[in-house]
N, C-alpha and C. Protein backbone atom coordinates (compact mmCIF):
# COMPACT_ATOMS: atom_id res chain seq x y z
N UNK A 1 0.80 -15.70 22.08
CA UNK A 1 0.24 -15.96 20.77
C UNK A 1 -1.25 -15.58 20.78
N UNK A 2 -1.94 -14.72 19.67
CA UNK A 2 -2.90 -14.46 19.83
C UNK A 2 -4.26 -15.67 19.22
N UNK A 3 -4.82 -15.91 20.20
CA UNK A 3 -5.99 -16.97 19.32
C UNK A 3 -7.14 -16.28 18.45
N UNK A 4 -6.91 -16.78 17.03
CA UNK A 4 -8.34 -16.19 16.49
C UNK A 4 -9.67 -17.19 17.06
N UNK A 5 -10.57 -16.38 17.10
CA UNK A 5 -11.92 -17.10 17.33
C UNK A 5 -12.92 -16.58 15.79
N UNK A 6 -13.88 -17.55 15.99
CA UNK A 6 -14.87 -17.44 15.20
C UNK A 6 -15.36 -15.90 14.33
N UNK A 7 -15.05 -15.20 15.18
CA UNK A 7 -15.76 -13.48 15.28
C UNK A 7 -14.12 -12.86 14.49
N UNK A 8 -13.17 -13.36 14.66
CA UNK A 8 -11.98 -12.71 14.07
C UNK A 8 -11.97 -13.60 12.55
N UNK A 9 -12.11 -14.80 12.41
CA UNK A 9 -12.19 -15.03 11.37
C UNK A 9 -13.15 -14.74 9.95
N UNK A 10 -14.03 -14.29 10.80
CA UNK A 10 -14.97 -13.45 10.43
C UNK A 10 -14.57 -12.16 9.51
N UNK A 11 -14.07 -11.82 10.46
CA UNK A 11 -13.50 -10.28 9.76
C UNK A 11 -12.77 -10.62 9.22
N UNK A 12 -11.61 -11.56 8.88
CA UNK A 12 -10.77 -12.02 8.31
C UNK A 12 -11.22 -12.21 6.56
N UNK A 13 -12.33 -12.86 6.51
CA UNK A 13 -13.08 -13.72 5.36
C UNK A 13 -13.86 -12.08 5.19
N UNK A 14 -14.50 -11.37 6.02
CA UNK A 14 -14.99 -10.01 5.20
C UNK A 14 -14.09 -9.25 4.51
N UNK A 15 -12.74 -8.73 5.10
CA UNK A 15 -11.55 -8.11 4.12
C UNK A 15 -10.96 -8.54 3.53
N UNK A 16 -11.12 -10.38 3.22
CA UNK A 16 -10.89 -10.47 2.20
C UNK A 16 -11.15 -10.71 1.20
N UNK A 17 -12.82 -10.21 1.28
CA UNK A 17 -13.74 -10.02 0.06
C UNK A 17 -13.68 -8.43 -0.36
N UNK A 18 -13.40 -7.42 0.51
CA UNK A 18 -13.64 -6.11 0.39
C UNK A 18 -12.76 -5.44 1.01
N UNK A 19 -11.28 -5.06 1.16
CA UNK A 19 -10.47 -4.84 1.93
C UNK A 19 -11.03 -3.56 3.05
N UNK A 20 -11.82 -2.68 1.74
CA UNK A 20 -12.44 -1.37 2.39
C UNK A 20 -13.54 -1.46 3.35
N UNK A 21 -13.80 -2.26 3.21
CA UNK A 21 -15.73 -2.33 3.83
C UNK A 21 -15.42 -2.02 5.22
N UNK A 22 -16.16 -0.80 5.78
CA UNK A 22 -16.30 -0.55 6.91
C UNK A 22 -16.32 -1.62 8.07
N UNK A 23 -15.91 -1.01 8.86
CA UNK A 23 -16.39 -1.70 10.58
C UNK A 23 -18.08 -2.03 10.66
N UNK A 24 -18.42 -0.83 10.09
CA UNK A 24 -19.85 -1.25 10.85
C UNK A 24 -20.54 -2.34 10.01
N UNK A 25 -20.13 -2.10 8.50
CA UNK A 25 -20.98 -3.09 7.47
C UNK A 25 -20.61 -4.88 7.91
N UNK A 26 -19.59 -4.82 8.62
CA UNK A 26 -18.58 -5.94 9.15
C UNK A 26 -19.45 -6.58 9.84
N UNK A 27 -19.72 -5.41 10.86
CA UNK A 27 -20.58 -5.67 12.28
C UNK A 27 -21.84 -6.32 11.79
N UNK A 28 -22.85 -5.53 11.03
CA UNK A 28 -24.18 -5.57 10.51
C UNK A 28 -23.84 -7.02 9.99
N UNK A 29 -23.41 -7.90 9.08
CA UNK A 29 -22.88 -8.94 8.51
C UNK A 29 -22.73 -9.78 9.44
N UNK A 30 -21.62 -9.85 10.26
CA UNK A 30 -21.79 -10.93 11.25
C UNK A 30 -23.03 -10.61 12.55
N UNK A 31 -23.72 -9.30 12.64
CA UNK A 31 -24.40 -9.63 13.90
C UNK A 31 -23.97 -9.69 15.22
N UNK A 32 -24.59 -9.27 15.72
CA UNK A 32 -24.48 -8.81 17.76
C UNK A 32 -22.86 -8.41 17.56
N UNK A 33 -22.62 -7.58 16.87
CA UNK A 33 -20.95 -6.82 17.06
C UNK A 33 -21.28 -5.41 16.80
N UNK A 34 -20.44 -4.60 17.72
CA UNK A 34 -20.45 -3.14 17.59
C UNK A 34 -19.42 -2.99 16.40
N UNK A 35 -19.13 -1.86 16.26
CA UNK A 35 -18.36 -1.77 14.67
C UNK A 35 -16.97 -1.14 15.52
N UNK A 36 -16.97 -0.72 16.97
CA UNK A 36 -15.73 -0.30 17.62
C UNK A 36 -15.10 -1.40 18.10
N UNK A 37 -16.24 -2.63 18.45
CA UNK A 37 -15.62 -4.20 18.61
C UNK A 37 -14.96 -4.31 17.39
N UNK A 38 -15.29 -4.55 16.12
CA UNK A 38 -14.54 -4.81 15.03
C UNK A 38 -13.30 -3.91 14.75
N UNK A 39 -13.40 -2.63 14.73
CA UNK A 39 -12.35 -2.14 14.89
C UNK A 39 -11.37 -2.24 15.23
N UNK A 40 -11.65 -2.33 16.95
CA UNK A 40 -10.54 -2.93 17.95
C UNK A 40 -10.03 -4.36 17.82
N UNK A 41 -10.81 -5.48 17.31
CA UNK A 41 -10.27 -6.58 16.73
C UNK A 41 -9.18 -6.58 15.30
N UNK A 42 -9.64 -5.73 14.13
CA UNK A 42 -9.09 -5.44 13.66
C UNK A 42 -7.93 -4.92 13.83
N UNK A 43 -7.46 -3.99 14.48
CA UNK A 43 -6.18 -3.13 15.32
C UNK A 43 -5.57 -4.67 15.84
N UNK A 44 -5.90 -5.45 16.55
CA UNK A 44 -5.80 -6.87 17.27
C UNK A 44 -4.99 -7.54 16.13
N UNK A 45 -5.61 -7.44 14.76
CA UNK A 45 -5.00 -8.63 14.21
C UNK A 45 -3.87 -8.16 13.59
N UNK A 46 -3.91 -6.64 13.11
CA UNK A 46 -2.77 -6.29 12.85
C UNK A 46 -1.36 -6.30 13.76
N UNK A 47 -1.49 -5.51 15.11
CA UNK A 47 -0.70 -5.79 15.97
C UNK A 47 0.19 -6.76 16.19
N UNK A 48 -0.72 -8.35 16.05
CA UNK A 48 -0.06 -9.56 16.28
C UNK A 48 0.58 -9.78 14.81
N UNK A 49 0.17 -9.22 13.68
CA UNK A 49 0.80 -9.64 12.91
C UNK A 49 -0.02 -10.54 11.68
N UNK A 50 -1.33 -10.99 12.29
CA UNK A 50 -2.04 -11.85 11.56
C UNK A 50 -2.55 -11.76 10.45
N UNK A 51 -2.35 -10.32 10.41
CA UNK A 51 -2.87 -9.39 8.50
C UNK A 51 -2.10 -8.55 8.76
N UNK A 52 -2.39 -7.88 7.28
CA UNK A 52 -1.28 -6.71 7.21
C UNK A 52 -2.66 -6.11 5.64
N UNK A 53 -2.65 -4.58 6.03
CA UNK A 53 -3.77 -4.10 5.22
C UNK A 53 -2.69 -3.15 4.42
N UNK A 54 -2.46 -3.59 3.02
CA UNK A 54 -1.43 -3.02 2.19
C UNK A 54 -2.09 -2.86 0.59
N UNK A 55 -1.74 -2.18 -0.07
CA UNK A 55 -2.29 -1.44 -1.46
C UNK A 55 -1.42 -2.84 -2.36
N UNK A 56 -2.27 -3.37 -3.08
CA UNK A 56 -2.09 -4.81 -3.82
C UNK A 56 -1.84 -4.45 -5.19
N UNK A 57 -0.72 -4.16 -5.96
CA UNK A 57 -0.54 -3.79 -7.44
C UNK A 57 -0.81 -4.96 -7.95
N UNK A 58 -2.28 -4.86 -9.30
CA UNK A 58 -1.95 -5.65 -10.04
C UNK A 58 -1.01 -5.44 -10.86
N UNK A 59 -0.38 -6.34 -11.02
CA UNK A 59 1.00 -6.08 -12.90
C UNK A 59 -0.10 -6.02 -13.66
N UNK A 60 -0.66 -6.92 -14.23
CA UNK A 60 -1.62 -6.51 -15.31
C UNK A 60 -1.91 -4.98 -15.82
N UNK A 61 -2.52 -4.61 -14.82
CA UNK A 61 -2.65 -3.49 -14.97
C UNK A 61 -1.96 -2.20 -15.12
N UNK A 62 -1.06 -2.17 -14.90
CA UNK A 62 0.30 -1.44 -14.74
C UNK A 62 1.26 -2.00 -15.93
N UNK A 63 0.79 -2.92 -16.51
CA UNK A 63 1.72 -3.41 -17.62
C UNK A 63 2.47 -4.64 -17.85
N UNK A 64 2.63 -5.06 -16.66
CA UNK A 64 3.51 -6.18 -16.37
C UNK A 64 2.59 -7.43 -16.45
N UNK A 65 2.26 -7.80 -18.14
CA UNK A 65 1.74 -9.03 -18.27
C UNK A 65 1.93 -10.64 -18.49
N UNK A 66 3.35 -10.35 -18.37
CA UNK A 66 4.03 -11.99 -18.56
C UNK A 66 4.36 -12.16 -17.11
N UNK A 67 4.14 -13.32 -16.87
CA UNK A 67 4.56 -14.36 -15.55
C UNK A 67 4.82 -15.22 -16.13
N UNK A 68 6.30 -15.71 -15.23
CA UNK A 68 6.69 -16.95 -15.04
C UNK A 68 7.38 -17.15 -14.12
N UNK A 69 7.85 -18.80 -13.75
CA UNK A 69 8.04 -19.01 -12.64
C UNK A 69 9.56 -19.61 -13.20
N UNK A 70 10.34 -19.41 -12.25
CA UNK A 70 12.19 -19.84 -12.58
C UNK A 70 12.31 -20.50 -11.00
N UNK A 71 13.13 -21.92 -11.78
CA UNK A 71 13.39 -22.78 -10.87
C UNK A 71 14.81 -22.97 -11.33
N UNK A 72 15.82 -22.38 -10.06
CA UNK A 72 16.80 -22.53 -10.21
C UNK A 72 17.77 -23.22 -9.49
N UNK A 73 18.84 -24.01 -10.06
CA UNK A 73 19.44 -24.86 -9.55
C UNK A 73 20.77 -24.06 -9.00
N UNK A 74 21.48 -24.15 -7.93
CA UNK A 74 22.56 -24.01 -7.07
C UNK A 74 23.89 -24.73 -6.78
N UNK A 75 24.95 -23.88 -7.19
CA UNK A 75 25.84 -24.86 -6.45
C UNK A 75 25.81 -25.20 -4.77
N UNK A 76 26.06 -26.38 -4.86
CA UNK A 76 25.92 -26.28 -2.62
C UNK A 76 27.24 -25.12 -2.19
N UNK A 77 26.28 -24.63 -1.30
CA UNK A 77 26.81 -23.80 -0.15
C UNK A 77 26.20 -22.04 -0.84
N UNK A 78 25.73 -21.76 -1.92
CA UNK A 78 25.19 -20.73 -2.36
C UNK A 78 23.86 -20.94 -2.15
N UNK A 79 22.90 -21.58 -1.70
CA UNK A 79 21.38 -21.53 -1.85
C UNK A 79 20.82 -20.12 -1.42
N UNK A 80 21.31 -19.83 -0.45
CA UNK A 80 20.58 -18.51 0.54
C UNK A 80 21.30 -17.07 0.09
N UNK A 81 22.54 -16.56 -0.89
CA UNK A 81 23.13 -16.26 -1.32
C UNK A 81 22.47 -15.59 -2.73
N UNK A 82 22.47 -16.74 -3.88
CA UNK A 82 21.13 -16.50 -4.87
C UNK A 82 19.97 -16.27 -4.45
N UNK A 83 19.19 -16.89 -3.34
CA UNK A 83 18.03 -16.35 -3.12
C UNK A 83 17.87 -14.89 -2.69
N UNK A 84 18.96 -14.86 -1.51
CA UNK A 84 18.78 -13.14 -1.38
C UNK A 84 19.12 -12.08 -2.24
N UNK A 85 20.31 -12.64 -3.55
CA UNK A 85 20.50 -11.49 -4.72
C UNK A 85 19.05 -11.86 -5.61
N UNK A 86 18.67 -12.62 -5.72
CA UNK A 86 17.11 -12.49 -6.95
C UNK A 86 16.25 -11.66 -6.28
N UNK A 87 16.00 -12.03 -4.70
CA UNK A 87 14.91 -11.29 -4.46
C UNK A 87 15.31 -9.66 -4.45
N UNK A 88 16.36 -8.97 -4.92
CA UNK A 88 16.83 -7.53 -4.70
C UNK A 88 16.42 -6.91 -6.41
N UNK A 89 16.11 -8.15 -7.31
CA UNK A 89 15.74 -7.56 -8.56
C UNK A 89 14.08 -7.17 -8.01
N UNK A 90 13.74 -6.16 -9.12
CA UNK A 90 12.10 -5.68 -9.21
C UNK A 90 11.25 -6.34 -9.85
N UNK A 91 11.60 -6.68 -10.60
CA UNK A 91 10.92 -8.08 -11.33
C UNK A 91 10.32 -9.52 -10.49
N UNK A 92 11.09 -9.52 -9.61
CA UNK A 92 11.03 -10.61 -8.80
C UNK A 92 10.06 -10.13 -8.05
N UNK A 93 8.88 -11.38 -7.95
CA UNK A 93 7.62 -10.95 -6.64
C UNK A 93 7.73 -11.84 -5.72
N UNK A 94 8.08 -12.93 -5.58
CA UNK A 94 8.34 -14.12 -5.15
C UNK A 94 9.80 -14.77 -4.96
N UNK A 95 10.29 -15.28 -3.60
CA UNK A 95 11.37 -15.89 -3.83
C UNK A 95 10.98 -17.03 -2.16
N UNK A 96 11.81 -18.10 -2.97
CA UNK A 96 11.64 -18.92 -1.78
C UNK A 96 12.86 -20.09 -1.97
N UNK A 97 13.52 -20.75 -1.03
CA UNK A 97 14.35 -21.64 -1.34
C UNK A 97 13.44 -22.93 -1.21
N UNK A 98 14.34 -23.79 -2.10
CA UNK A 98 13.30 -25.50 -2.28
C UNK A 98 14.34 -26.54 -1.54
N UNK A 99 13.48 -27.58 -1.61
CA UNK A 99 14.51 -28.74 -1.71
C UNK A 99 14.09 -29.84 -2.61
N UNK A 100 14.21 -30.54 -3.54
CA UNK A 100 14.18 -31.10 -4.48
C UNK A 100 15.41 -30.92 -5.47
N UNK A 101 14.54 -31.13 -6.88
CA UNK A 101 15.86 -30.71 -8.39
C UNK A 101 16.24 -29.55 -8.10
N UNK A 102 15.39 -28.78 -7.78
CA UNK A 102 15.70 -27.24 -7.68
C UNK A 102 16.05 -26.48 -6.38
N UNK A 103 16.78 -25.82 -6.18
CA UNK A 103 16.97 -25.00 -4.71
C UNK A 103 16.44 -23.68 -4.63
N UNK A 104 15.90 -22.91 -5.53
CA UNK A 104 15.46 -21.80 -5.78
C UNK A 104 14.74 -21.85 -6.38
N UNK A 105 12.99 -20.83 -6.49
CA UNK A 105 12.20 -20.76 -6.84
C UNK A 105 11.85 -19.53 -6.82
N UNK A 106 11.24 -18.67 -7.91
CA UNK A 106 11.13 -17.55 -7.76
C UNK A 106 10.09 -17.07 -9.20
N UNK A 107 9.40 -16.07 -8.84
CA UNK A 107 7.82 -16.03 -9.78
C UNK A 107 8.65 -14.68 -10.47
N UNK A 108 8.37 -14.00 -11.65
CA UNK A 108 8.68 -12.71 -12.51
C UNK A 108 7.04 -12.28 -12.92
N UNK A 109 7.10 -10.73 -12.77
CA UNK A 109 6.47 -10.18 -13.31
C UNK A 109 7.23 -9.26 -14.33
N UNK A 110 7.18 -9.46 -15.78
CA UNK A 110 7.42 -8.37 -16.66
C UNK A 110 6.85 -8.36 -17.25
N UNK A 111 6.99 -7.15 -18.67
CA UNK A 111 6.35 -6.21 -19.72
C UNK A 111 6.48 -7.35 -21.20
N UNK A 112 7.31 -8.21 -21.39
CA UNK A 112 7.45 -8.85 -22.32
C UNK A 112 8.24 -9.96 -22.47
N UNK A 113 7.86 -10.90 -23.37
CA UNK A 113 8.56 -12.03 -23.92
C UNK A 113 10.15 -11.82 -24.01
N UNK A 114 10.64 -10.82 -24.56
CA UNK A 114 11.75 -10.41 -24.98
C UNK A 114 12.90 -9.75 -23.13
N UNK A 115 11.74 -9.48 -22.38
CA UNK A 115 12.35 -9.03 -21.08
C UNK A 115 12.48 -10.07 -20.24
N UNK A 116 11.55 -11.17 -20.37
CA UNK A 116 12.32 -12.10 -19.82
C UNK A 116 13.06 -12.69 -19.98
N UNK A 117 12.99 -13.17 -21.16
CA UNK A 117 14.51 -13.77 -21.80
C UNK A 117 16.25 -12.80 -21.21
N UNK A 118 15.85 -11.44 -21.19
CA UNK A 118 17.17 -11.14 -21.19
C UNK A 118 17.14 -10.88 -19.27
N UNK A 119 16.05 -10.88 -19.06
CA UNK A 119 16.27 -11.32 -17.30
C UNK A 119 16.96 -12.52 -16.85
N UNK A 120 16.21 -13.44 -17.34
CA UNK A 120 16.87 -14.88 -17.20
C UNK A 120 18.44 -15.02 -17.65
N UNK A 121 18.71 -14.51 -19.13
CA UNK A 121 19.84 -15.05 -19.28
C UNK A 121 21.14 -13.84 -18.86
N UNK A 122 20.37 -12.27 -18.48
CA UNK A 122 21.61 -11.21 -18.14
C UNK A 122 21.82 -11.11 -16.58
N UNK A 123 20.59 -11.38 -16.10
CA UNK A 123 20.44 -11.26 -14.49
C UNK A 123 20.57 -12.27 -14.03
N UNK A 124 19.93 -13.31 -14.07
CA UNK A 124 20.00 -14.79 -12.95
C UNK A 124 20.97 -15.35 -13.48
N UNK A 125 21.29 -15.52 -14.78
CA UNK A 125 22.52 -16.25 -15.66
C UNK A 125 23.42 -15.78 -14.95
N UNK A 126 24.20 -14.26 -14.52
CA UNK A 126 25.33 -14.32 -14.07
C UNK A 126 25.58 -14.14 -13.07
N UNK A 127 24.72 -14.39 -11.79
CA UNK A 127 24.55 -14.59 -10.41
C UNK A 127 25.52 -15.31 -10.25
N UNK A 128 27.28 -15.51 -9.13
CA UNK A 128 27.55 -16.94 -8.77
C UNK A 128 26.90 -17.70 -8.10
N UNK A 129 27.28 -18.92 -8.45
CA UNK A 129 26.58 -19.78 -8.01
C UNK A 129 25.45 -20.93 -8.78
N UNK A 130 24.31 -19.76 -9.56
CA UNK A 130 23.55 -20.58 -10.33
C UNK A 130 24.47 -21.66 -11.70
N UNK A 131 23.43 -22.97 -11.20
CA UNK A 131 24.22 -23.64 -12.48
C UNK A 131 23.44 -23.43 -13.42
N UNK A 132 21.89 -23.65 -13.66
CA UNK A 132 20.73 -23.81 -14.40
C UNK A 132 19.26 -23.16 -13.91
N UNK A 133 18.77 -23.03 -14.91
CA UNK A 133 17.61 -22.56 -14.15
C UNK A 133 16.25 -22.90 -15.66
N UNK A 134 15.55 -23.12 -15.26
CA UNK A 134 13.88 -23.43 -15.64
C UNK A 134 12.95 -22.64 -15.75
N UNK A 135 12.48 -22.30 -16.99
CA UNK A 135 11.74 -21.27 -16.92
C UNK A 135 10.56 -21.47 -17.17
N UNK A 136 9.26 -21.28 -16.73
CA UNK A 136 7.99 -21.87 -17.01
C UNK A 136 7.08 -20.44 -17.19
N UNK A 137 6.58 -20.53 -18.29
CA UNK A 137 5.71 -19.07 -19.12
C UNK A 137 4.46 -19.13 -17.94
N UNK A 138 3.76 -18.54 -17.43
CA UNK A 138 2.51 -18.80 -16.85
C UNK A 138 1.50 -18.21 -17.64
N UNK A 139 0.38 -18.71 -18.83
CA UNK A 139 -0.57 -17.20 -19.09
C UNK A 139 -1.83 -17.58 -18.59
N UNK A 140 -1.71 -18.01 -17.34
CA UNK A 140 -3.26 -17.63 -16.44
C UNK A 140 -2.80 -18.09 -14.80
N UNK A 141 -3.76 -16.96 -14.49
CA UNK A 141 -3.07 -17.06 -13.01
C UNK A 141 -4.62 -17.19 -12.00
N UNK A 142 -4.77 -18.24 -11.57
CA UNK A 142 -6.14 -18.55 -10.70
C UNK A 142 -6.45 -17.96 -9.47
N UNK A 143 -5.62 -17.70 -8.81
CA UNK A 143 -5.25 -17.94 -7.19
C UNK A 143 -3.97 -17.42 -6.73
N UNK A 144 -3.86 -16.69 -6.24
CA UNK A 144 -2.68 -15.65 -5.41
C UNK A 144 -2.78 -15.43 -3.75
N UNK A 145 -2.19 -15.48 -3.08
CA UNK A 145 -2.11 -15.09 -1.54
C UNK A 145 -3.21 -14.30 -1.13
N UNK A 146 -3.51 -13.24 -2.08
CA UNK A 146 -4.19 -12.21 -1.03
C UNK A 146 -5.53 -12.86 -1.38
N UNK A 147 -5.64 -13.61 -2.09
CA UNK A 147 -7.15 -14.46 -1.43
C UNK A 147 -7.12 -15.94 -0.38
N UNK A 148 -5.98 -16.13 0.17
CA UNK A 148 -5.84 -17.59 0.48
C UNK A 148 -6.19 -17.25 1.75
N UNK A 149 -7.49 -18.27 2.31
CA UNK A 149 -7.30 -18.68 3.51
C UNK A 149 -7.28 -19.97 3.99
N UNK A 150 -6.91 -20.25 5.39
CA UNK A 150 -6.42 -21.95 5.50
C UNK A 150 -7.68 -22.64 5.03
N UNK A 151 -7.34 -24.08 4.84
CA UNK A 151 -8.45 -24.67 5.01
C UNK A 151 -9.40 -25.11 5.82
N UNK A 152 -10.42 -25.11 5.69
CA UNK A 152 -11.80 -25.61 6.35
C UNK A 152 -12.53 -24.05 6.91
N UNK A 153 -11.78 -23.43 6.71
CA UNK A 153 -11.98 -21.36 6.85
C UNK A 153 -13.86 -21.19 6.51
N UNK A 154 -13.75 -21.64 5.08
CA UNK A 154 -14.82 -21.62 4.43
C UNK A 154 -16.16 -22.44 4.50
N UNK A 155 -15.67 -23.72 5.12
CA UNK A 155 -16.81 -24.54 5.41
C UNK A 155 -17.78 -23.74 6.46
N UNK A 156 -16.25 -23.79 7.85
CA UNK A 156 -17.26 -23.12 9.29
C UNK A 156 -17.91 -21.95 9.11
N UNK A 157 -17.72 -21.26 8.20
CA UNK A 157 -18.34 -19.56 8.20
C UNK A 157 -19.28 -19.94 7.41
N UNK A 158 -19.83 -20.37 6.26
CA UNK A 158 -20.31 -21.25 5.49
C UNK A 158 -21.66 -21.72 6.22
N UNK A 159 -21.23 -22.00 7.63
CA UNK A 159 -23.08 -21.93 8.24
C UNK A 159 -22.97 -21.63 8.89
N UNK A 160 -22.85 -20.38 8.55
CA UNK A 160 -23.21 -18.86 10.06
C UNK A 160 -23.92 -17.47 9.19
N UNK A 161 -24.74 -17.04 9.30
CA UNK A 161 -25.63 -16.02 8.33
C UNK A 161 -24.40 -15.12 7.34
N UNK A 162 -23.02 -15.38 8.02
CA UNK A 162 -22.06 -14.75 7.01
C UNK A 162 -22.34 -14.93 5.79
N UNK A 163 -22.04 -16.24 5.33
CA UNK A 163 -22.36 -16.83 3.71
C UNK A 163 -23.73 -16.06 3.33
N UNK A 164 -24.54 -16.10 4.05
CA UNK A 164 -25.77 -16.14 3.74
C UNK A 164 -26.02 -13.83 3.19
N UNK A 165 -24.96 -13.58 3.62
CA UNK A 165 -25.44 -12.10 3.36
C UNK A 165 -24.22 -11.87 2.97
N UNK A 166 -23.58 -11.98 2.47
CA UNK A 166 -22.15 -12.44 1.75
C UNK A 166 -21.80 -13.17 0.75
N UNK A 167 -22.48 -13.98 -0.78
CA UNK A 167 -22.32 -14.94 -1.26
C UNK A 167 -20.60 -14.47 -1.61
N UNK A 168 -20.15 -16.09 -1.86
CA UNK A 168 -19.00 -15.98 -2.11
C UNK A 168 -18.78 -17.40 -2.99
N UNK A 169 -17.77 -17.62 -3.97
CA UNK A 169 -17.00 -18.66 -4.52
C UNK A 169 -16.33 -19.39 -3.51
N UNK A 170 -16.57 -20.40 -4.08
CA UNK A 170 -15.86 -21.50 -2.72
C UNK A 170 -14.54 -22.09 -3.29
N UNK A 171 -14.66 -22.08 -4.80
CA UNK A 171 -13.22 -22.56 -5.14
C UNK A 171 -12.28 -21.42 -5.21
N UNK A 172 -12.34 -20.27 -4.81
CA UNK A 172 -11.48 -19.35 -4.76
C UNK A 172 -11.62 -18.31 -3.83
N UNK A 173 -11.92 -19.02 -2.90
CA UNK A 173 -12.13 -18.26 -1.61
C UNK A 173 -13.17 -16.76 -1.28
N UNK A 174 -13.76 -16.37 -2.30
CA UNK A 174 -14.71 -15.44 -2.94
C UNK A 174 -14.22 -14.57 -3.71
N UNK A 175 -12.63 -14.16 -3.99
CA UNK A 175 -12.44 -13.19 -4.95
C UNK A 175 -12.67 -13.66 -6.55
């Protein structure tokens, strides 16, 4: 298992203010690092798995301005069944199984009011298995993955000259 240290989290909290920003601007930012150290850390975190540096579509932008989130209920012994046919639609960005009221959970990005409706009731409606499902409109979206880091991330970097040549939002991790 690879351990991050201080200097990887570092770079961690720089790409994910600027995915692009060079090695060296990295380096210059945190201090006493070569930009082939960062590099090679970088290569490090990918390897293990710890990031993954991938082209982020907004929907918005591309068109896809309605979100919502569908919480769907299961007969027992289908949970993993529905989850793996929703997540094969394109619409679907998100899928995860629950445990509570709901056994399925799953986020939509589409083009309209009218497309989700007939998602929900032509696509997930005739899945076997689903009994019900919940549909919740989202029209604002705060906070998404590709800004999340764990907590207390932000405190420790927070007093190290990072913050300091870096300002960043603290309630949203700086994006």
């Amino acid at each position: 298992m690879y351990k991050l240290d201080r200097t990887d989290w570092g770079i961690i909290y720089m790409l994910n203010k600027d995915e692009r920003m060079p090695s060296a601007e990295i380096a210059r930012r945190l201090g006493n690092i070569s930009a082939r150290t960062i590099t090679n850390r970088i290569d490090a975190l990918i390897e293990h798995g710890i990031i993954n540096i991938c082209a982020v579509i907004n929907p918005f932008e591309v068109g896809y301005s309605v979100m919502a989130d569908v919480f769907i209920e299961v007969e027992p012994g289908h949970v993993r069944a529905v989850a793996e046919q929703t997540a094969q639609f394109p619409e679907v960005s998100y899928v995860a199984c629950a445990i509570g009221e709901s056994d399925v959970s799953i986020s939509l990005r589409v083009r309209s009011i009218e497309e989700l409706f007939t998602f929900t009731t032509d696509k997930l409606g005739k899945i076997p298995g689903v009994r019900r499902t919940q549909t919740y409109l989202l029209p604002l979206k705060i906070k998404d993955l590709d800004s999340w880091l764990p907590p207390g991330i932000f405190e420790e970097l927070s007093e190290s000259l990072l913050v300091d040549n870096y300002p960043v939002n603290e309630n949203t991790g700086g994006k």
